[in-house]
C-alpha atoms as a PDB file:
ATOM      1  CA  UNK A   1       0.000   0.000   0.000  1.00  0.00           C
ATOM      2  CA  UNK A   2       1.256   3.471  -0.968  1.00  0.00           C
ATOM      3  CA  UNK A   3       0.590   6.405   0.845  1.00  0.00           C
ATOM      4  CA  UNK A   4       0.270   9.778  -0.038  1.00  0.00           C
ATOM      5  CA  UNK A   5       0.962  10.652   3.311  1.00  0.00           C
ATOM      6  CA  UNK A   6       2.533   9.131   6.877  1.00  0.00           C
ATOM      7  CA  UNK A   7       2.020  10.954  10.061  1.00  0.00           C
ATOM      8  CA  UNK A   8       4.262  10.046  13.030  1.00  0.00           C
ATOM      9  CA  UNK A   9       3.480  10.741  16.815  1.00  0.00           C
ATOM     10  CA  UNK A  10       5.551   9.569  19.772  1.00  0.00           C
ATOM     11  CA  UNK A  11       2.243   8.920  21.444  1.00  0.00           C
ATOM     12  CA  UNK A  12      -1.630   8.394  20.845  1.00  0.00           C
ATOM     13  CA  UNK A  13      -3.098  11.283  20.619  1.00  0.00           C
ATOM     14  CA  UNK A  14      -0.073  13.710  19.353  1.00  0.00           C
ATOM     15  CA  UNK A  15      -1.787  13.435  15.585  1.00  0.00           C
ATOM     16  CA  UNK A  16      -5.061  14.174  16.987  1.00  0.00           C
ATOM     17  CA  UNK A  17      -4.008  17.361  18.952  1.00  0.00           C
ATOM     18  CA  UNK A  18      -1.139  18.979  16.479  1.00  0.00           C
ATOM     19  CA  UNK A  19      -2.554  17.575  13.182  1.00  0.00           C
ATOM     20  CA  UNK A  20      -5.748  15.916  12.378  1.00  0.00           C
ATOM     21  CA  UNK A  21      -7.404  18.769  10.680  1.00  0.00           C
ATOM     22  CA  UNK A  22      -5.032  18.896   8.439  1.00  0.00           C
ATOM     23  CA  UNK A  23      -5.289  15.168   7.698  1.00  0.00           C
ATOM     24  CA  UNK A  24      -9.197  15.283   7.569  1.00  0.00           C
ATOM     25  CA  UNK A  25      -8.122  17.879   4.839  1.00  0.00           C
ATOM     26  CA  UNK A  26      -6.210  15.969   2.541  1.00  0.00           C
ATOM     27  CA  UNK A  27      -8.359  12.531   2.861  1.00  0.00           C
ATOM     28  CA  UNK A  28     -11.431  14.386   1.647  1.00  0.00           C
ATOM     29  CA  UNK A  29      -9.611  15.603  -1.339  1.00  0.00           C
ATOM     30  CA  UNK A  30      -8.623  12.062  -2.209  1.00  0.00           C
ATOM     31  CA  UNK A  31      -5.107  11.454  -0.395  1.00  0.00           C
ATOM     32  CA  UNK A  32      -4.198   8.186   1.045  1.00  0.00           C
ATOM     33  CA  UNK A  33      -3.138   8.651   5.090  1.00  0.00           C
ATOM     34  CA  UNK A  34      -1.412   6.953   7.633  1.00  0.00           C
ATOM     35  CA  UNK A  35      -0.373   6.806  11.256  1.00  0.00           C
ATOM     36  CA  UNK A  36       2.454   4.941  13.205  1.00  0.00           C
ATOM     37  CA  UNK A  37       2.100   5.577  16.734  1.00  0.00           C
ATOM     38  CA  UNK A  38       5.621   5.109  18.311  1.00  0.00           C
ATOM     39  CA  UNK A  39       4.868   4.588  21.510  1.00  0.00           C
ATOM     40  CA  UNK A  40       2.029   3.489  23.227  1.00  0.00           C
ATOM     41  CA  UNK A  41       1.950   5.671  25.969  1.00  0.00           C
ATOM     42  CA  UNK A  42       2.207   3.283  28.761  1.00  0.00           C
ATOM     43  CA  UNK A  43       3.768   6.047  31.431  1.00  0.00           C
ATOM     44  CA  UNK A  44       0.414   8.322  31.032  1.00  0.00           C
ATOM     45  CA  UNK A  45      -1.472   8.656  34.148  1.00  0.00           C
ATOM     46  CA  UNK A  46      -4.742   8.142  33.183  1.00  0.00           C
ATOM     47  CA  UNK A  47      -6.036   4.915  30.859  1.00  0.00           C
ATOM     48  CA  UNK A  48      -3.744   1.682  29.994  1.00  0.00           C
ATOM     49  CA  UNK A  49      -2.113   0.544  26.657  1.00  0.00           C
ATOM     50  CA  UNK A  50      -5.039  -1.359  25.763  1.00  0.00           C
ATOM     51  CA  UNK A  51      -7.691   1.416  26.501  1.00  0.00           C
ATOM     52  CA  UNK A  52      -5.172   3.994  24.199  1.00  0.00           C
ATOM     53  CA  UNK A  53      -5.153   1.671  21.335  1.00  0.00           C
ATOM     54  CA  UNK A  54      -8.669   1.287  21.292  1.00  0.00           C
ATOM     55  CA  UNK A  55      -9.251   5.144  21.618  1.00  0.00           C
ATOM     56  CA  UNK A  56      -6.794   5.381  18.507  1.00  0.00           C
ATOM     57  CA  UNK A  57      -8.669   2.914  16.730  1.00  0.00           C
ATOM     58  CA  UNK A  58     -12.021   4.919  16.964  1.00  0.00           C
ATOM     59  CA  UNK A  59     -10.352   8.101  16.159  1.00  0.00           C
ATOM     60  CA  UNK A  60      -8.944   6.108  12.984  1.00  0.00           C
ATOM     61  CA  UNK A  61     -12.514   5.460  11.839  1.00  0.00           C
ATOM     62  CA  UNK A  62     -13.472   9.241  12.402  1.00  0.00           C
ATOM     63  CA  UNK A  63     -10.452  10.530  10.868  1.00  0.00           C
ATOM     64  CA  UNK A  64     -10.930   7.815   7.735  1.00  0.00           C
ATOM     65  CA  UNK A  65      -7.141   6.720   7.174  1.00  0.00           C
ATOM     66  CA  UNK A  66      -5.865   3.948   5.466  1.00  0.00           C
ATOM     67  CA  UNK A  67      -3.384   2.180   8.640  1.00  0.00           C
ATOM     68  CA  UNK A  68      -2.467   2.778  11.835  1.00  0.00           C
ATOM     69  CA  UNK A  69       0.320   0.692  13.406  1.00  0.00           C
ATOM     70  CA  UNK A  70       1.836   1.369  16.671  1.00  0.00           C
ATOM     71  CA  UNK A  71       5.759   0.674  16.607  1.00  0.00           C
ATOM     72  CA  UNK A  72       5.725  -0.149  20.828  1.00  0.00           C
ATOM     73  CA  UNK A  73       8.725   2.028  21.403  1.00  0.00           C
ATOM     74  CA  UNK A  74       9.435   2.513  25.286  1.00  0.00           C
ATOM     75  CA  UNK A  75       7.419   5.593  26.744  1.00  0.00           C
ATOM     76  CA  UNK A  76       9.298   7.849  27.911  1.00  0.00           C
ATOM     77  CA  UNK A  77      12.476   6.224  26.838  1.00  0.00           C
ATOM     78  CA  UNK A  78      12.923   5.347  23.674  1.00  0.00           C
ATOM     79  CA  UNK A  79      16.544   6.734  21.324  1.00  0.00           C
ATOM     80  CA  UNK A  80      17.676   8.353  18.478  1.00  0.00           C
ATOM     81  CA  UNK A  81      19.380   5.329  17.528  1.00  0.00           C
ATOM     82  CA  UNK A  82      20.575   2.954  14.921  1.00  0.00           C
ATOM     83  CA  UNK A  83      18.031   0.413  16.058  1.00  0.00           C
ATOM     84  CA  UNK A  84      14.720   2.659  16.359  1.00  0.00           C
ATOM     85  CA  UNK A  85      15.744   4.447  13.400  1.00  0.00           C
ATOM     86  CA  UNK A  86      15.744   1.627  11.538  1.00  0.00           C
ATOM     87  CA  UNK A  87      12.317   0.319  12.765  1.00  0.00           C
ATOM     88  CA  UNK A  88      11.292   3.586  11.097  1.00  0.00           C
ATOM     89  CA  UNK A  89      13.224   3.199   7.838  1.00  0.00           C
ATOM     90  CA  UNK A  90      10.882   0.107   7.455  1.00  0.00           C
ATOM     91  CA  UNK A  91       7.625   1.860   7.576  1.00  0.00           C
ATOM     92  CA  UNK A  92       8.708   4.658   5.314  1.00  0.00           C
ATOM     93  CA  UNK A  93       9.879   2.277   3.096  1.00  0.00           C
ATOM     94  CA  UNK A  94       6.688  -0.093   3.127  1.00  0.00           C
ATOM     95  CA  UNK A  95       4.093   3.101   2.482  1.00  0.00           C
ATOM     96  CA  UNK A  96       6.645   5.018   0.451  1.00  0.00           C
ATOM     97  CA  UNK A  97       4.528   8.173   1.586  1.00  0.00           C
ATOM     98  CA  UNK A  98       5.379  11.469  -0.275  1.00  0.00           C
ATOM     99  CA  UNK A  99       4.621  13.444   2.555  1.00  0.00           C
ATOM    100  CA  UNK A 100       5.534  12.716   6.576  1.00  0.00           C
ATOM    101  CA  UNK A 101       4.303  14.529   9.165  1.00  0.00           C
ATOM    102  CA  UNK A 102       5.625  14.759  12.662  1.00  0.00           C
ATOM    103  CA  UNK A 103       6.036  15.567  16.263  1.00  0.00           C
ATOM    104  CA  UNK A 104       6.993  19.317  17.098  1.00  0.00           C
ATOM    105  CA  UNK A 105      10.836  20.304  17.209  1.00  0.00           C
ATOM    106  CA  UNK A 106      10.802  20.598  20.784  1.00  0.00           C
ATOM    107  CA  UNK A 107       7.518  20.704  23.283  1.00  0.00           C
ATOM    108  CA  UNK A 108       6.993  20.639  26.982  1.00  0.00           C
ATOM    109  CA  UNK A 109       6.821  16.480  26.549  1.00  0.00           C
ATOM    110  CA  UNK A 110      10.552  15.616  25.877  1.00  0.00           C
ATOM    111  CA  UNK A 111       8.879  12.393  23.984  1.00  0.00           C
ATOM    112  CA  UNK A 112       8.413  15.080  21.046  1.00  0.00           C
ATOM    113  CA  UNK A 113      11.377  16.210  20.376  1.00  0.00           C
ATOM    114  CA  UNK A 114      13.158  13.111  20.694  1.00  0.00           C
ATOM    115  CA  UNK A 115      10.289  11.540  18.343  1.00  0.00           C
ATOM    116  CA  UNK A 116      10.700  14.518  15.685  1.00  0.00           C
ATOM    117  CA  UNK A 117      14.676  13.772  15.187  1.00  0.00           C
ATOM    118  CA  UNK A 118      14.371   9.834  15.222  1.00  0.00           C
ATOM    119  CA  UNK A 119      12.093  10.406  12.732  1.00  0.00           C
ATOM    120  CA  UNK A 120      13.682  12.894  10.652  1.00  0.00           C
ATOM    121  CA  UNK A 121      16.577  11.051  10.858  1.00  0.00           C
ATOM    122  CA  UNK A 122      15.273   7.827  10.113  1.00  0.00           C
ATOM    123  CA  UNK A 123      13.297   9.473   6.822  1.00  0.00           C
ATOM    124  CA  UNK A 124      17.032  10.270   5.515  1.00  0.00           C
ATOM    125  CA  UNK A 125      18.488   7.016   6.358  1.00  0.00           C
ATOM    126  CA  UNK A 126      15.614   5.640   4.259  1.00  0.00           C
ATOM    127  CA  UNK A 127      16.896   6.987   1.470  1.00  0.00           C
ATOM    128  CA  UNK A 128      19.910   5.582   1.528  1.00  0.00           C
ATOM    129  CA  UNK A 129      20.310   2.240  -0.645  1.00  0.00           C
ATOM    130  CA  UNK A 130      23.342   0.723   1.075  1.00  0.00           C
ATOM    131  CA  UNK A 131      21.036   0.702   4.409  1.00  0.00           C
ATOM    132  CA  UNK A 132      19.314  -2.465   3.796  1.00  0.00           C
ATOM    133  CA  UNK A 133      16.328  -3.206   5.494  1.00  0.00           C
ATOM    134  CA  UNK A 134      13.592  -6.348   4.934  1.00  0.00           C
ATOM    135  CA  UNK A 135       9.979  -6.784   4.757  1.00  0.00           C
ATOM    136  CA  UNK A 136       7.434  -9.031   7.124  1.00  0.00           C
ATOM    137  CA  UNK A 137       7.983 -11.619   4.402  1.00  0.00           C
ATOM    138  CA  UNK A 138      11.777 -11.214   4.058  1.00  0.00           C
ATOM    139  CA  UNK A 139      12.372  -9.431   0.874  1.00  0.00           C
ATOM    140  CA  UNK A 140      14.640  -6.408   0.675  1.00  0.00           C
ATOM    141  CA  UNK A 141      13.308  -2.955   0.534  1.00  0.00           C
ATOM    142  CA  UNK A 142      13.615  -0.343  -1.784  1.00  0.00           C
ATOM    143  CA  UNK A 143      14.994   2.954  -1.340  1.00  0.00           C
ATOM    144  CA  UNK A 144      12.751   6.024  -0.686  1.00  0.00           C
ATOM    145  CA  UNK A 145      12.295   9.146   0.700  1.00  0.00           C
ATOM    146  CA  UNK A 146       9.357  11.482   1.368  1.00  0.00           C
ATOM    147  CA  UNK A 147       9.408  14.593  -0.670  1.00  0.00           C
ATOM    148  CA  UNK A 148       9.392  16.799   2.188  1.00  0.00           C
ATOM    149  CA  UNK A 149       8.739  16.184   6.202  1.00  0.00           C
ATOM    150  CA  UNK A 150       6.204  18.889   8.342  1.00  0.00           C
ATOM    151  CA  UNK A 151       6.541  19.265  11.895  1.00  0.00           C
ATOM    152  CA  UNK A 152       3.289  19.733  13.565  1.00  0.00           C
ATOM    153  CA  UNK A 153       2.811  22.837  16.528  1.00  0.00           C
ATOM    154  CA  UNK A 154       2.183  21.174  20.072  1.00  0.00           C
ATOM    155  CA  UNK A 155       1.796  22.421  23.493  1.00  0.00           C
ATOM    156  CA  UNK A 156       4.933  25.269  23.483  1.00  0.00           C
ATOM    157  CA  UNK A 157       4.102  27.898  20.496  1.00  0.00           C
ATOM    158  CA  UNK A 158       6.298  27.736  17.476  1.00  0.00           C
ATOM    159  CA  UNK A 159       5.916  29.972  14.752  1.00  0.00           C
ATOM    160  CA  UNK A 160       4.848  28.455  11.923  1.00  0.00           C
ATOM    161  CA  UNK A 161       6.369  28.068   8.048  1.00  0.00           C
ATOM    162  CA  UNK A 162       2.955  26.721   6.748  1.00  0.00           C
ATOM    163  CA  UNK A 163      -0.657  26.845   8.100  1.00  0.00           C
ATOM    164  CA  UNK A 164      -3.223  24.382   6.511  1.00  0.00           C
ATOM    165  CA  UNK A 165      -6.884  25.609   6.765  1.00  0.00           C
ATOM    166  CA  UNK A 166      -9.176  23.123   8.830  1.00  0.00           C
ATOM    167  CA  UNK A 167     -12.359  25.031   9.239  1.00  0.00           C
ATOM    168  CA  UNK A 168     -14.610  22.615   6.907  1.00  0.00           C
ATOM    169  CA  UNK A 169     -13.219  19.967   9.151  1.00  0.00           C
ATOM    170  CA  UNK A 170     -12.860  21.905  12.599  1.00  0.00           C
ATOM    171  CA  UNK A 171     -16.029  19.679  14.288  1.00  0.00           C
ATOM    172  CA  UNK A 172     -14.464  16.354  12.928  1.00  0.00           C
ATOM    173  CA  UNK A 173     -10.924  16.969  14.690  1.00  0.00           C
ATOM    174  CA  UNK A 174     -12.471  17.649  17.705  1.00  0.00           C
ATOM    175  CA  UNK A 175     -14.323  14.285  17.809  1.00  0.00           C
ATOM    176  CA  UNK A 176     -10.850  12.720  17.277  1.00  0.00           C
ATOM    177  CA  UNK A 177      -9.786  14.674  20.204  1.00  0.00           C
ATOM    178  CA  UNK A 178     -13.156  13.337  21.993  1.00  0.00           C
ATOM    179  CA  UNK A 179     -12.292   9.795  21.016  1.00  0.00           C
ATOM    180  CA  UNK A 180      -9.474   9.649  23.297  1.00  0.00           C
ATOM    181  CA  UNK A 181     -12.375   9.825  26.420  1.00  0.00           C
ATOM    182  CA  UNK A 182      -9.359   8.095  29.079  1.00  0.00           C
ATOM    183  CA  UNK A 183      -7.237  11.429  28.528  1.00  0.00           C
ATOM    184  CA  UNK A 184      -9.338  14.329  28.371  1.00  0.00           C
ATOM    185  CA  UNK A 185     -11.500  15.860  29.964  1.00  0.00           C
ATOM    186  CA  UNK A 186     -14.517  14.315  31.262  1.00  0.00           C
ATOM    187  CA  UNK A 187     -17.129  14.953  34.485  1.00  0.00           C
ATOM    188  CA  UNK A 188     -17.547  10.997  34.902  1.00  0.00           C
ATOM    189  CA  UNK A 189     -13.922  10.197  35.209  1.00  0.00           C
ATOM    190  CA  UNK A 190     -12.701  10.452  38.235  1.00  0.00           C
ATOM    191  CA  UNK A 191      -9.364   9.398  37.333  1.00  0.00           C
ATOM    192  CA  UNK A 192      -6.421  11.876  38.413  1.00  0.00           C
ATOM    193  CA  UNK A 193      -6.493  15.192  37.467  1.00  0.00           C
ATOM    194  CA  UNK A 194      -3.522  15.811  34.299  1.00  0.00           C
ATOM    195  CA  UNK A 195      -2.435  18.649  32.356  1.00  0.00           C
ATOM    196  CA  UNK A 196      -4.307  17.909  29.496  1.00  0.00           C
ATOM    197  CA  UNK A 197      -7.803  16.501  31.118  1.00  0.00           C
ATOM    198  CA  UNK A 198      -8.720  19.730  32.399  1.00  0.00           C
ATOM    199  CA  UNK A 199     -12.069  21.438  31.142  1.00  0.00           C
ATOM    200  CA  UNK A 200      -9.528  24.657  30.075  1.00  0.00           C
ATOM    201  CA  UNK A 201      -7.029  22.572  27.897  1.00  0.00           C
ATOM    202  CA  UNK A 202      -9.365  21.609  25.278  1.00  0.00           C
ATOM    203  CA  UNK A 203     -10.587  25.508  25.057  1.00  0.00           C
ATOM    204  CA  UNK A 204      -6.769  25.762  24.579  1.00  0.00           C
ATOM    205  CA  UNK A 205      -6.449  23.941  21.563  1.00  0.00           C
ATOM    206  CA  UNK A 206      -9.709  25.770  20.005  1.00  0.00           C
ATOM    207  CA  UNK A 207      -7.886  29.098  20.526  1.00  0.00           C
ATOM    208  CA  UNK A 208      -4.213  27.816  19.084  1.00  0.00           C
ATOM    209  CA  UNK A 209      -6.194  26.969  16.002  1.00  0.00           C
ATOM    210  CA  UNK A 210      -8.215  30.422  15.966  1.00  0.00           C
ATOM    211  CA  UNK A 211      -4.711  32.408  16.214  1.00  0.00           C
ATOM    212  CA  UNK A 212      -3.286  30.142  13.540  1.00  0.00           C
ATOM    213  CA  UNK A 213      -6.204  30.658  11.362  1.00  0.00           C
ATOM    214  CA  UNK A 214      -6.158  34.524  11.813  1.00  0.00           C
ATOM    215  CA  UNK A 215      -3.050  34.638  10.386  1.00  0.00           C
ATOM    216  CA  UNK A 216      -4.181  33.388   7.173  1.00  0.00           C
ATOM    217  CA  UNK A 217      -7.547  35.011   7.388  1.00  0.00           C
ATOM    218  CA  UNK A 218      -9.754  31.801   8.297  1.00  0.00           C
ATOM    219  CA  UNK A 219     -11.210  30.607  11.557  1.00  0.00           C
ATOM    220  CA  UNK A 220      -9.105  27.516  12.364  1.00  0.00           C
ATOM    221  CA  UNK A 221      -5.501  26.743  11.537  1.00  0.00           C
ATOM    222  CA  UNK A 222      -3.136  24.099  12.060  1.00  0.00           C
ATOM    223  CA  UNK A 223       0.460  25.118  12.068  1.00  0.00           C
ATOM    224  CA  UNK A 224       3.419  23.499  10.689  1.00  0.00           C
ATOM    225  CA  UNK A 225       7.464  24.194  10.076  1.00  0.00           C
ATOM    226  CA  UNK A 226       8.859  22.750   7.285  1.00  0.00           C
ATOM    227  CA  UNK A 227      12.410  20.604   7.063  1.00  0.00           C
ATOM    228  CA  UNK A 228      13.307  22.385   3.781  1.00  0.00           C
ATOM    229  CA  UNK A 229      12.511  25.423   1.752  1.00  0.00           C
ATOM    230  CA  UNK A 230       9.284  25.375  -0.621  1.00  0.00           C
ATOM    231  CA  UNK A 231       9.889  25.154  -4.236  1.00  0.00           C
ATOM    232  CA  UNK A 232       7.383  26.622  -6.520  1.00  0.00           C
ATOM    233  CA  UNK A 233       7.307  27.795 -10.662  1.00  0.00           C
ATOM    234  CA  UNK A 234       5.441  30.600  -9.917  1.00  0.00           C
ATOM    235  CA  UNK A 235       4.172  32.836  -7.109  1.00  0.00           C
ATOM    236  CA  UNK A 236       0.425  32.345  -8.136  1.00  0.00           C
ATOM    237  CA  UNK A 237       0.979  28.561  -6.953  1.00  0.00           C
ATOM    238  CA  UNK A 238       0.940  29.814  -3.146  1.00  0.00           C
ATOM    239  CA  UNK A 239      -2.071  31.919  -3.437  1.00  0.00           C
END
C-alpha cells in the first residue's frame, strides 16, 4: 500500500491534537493517510495501553485513514538510535509516503522532540540504498524518501512556516480529540487530574487553532514548520 501521506506521533493522541485537521483535509480531497504511533503511551497517568489503542482505533474510523500501526517504542524512553531508526526506515519504506508529518521540534513532553529527530533522521536514512532493510515476508526494501517532512505545533508555540486551513473539518478533529475519552476531559472520570484533562485545555487547543487561522484570514488553523525550503514555478501557486 502506498501512501500519499505518513504521520508520526511519539504517542496516541499527538496526531489528533497537532494535526488531524489537516489530515481530515487531505483525505477528503482524495489522499491516502497513515499513522504509526511510536509509543504506546504506557507512562500516562490516566487509561492503559489497551484502553489507548482502542481510543486510537475509533479516532482512525473518524479521521478515515488507510493504517495505523503502533511501533511499541518505550514511553518515555525510547533513542535516536541505529536500532529505532531503523524500525522507522521500514515503515517509510513499506508506504513510500510522499509526505511525513511529525512531532513538534521541541515541546513541553521531551517524547516530542526526541520523536521529531528519530524520525527525521530515520526518513534520511531511508533513502539511503546501502542501508538495507527487509519486509514481514523477508524481501529487501527499496529505497525512498518522502518529498518533504512537516513538523506539527504542540503544546509550546512555534511559529509556523505553513498553516493548513481546517475550518470545513474543525467539528471532525475535535471528535478525534473526543475519542481519546481516558485522557481528556470528562465529568464521569474520576481518574487523576492531568495537564491535558482539564475542562480549560481543550478551550486551549480551540484558541491555538483560531490564532493560527487569523493569520491566514480563516477561523481555524493548524500550524506546521517545514524541514526544507518550498519550491514553486510561480508565485500564483501559493495563493
Amino acid at each position: 500500500m502506498k501512501l500519499d501521506i505518513l504521520a508520526f506521533a511519539s504517542h496516541p493522541d499527538d496526531v489528533e491534537l497537532g494535526c488531524s485537521g489537516t489530515i481530515i483535509a487531505h483525505i477528503a480531497d482524495g489522499k491516502k493517510v497513515g499513522i504509526i504511533d511510536l509509543t504506546q503511551g504506557e507512562l500516562g497517568t490516566r487509561g492503559t495501553p489497551e484502553i489507548r489503542a482502542a481510543e486510537a482505533e475509533a479516532s482512525s474510523k473518524i479521521m478515515g485513514i488507510a493504517v495505523r500501526e503502533n511501533l511499541g517504542f518505550a514511553d518515555g524512553f525510547f533513542l535516536n538510535d541505529r536500532a529505532h531508526q531503523l524500525k522507522i526506515v521500514e515503515k517509510v519504506r513499506q508506504y513510500k509516503p510522499e509526505l511525513v508529518l511529525m512531532n513538534a521540534i521541541y515541546d513541553r513532553h521531551p517524547d516530542h522532540g526526541r520523536g521529531s529527530e528519530v524520525v527525521r533522521d530515520a526518513c534520511f536514512v531511508a533513502g539511503l540504498k546501502m542501508v538495507e532493510t527487509f519486509d514481514s515476508e523477508g524481501n529487501k526494501q527499496e529505497a525512498w524518501r518522502p518529498k518533504n517532512m512537516y513538523h506539527y505545533i504542540q503544546d509550546r508555540f512555534i511559529v509556523p512556516d505553513v498553516i493548513v486551513d481546517v475550518t470545513a473539518h474543525w467539528e471532525q478533529k475535535m471528535e478525534t480529540i473526543r475519542a481519546f475519552k481516558s485522557q481528556f476531559f470528562n465529568p464521569d472520570d474520576t481518574s487523576p487530574n492531568t495537564y491535558i484533562s482539564s475542562p480549560e485545555f481543550l478551550g486551549f487547543v480551540e484558541s491555538r487553532a483560531k490564532e493560527l487561522g487569523h493569520a491566514i484570514g480563516v477561523t481555524y488553523g493548524e500550524g506546521f514548520t517545514k524541514e526544507r525550503s518550498l519550491g514553486v514555478k510561480s508565485l500564483f501557486d501559493l495563493i
